[in-house]
C-alpha atoms as a PDB file:
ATOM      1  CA  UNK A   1     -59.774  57.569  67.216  1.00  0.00           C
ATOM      2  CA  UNK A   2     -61.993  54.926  68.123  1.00  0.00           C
ATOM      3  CA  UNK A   3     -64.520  55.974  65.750  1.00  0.00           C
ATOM      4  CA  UNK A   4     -62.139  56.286  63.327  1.00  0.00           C
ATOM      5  CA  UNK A   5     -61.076  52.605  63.498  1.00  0.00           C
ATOM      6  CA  UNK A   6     -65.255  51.668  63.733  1.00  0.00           C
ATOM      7  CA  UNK A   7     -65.681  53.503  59.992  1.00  0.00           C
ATOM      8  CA  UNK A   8     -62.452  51.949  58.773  1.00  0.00           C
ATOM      9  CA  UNK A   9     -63.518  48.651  59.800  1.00  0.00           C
ATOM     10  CA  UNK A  10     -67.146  48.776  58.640  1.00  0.00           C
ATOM     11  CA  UNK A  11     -65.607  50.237  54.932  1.00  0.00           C
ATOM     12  CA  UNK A  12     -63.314  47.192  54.896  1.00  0.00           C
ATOM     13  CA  UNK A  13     -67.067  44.814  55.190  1.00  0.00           C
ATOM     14  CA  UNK A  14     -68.825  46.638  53.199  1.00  0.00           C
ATOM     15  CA  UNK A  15     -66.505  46.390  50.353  1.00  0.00           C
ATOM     16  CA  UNK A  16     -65.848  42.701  51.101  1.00  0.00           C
ATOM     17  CA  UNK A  17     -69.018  42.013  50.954  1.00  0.00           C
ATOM     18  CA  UNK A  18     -69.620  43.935  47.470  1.00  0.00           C
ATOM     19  CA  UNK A  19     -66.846  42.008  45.929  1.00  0.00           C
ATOM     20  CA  UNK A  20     -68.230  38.607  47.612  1.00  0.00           C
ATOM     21  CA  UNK A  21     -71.341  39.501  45.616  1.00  0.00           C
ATOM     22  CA  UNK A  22     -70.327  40.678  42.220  1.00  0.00           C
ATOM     23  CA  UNK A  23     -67.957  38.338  42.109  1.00  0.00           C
ATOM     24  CA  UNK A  24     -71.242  35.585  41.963  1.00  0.00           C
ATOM     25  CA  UNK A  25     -69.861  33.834  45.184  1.00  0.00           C
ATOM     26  CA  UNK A  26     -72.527  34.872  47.771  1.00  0.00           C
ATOM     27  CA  UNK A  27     -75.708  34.713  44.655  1.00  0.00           C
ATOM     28  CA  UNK A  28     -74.116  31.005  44.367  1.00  0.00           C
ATOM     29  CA  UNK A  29     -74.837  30.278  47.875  1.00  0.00           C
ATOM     30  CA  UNK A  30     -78.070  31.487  48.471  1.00  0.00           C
ATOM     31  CA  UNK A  31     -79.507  29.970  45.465  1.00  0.00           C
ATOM     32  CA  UNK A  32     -78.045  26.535  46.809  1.00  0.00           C
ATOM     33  CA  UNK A  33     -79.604  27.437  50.002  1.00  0.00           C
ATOM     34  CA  UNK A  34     -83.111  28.618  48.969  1.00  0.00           C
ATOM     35  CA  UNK A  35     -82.864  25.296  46.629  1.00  0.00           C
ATOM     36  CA  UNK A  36     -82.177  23.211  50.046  1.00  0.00           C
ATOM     37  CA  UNK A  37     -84.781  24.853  51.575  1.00  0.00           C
ATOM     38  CA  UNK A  38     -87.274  24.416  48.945  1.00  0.00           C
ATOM     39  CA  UNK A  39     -86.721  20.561  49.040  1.00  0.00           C
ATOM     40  CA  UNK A  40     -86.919  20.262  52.190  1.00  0.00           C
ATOM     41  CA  UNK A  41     -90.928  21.463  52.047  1.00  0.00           C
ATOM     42  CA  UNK A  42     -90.926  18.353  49.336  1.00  0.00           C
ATOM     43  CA  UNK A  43     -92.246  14.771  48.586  1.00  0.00           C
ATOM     44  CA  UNK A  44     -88.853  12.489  49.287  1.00  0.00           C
ATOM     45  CA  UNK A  45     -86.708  15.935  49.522  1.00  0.00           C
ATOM     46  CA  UNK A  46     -84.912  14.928  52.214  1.00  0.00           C
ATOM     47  CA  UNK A  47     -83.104  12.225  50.469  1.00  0.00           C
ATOM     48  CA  UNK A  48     -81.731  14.423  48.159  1.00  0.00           C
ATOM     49  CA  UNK A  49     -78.012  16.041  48.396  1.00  0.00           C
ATOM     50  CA  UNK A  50     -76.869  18.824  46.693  1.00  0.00           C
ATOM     51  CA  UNK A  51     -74.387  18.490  44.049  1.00  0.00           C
ATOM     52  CA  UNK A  52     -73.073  21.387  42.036  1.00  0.00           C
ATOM     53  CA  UNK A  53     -74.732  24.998  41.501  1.00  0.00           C
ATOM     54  CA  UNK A  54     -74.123  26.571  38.069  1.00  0.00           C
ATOM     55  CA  UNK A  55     -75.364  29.979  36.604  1.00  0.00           C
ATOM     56  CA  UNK A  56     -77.260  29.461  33.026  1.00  0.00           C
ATOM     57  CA  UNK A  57     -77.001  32.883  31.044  1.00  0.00           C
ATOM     58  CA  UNK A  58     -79.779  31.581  28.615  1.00  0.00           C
ATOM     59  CA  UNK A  59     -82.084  31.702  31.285  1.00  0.00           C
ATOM     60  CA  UNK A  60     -80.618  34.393  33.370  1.00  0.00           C
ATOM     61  CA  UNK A  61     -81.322  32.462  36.587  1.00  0.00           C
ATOM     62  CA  UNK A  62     -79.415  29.247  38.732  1.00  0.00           C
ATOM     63  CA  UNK A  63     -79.393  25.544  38.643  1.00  0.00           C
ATOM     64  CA  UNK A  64     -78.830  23.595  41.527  1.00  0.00           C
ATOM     65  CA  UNK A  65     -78.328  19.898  40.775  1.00  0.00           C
ATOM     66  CA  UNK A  66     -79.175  17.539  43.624  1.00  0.00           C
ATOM     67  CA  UNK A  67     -78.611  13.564  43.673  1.00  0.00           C
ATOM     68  CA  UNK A  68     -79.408  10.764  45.494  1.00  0.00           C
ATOM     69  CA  UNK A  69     -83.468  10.740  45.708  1.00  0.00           C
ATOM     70  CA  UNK A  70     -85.857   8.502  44.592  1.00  0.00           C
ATOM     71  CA  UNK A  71     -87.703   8.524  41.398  1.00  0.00           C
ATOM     72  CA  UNK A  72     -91.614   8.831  40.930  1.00  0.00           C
ATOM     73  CA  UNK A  73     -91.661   4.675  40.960  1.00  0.00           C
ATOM     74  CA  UNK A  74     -89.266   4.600  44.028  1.00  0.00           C
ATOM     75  CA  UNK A  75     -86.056   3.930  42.921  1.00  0.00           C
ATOM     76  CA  UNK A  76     -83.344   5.714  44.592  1.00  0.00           C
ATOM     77  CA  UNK A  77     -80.343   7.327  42.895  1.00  0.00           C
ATOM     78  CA  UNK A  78     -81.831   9.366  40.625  1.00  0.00           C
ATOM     79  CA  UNK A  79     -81.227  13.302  39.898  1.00  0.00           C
ATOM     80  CA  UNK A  80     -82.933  16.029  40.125  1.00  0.00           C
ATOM     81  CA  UNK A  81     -82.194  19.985  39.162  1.00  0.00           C
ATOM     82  CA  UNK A  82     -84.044  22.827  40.346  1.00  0.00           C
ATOM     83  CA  UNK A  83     -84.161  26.214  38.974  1.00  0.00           C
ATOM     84  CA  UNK A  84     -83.788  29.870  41.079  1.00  0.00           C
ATOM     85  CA  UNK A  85     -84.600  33.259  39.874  1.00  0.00           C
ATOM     86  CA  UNK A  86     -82.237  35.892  39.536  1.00  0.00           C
ATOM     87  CA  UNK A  87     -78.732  36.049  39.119  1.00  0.00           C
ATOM     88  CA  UNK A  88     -77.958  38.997  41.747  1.00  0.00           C
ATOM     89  CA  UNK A  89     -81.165  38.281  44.022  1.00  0.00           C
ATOM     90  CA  UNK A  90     -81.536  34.229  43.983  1.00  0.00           C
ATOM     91  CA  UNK A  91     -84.694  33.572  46.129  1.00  0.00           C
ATOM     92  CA  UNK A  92     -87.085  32.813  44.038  1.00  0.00           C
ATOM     93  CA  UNK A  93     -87.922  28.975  42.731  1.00  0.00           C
ATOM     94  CA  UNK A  94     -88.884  28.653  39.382  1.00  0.00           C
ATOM     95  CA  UNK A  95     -88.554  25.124  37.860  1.00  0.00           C
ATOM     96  CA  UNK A  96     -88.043  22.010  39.324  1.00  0.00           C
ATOM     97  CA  UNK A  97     -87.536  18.689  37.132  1.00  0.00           C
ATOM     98  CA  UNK A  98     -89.437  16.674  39.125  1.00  0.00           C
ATOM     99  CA  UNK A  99     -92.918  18.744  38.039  1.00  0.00           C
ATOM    100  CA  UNK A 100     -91.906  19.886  35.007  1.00  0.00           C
ATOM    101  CA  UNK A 101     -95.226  21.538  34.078  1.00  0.00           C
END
């Protein structure tokens, strides 16, 4: 019985979890968080607060919009967006406005 219960209980998380991720809730989150982490290994990236995180089909990967920094001539309140790699698997950092190129 108790291993019974054990099964039933890990079935019930596993298919939680499945649905957390194909629904894009959990890919959402960890491209905010590898975005956070990412600016936190910049230039002035601790002044910066995430905003919003949005999923662009067109280039199949994340934005993460983040507010509050200061610019190149330091002036603060100025935006910044950075871009993560893939829609299921969000880890990777492709873009980031400040270095464009």
């Amino acid at each position: 019985m108790e291993k019974r219960r054990l099964s039933l209980a890990l079935g019930i998380i596993c298919v939680a979890v499945l649905a957390l991720w194909f629904s894009g809730i959990l890919p959402k989150q960890l491209a905010k968080s590898s975005a956070e982490k990412y600016m936190e290994n910049q230039l002035y990236g601790e002044f910066y607060d995430a905003e919003y995180v949005e999923y662009s089909p067109a280039h199949d990967s994340y934005f993460v919009y983040f507010s509050g920094g200061p610019n190149p001539s330091g002036e603060m309140g100025t935006t910044r967006h950075v871009g993560v790699y893939y829609r299921w698997f969000p880890f990777s950092v492709w873009y980031d406005s400040m270095y464009p190129g």
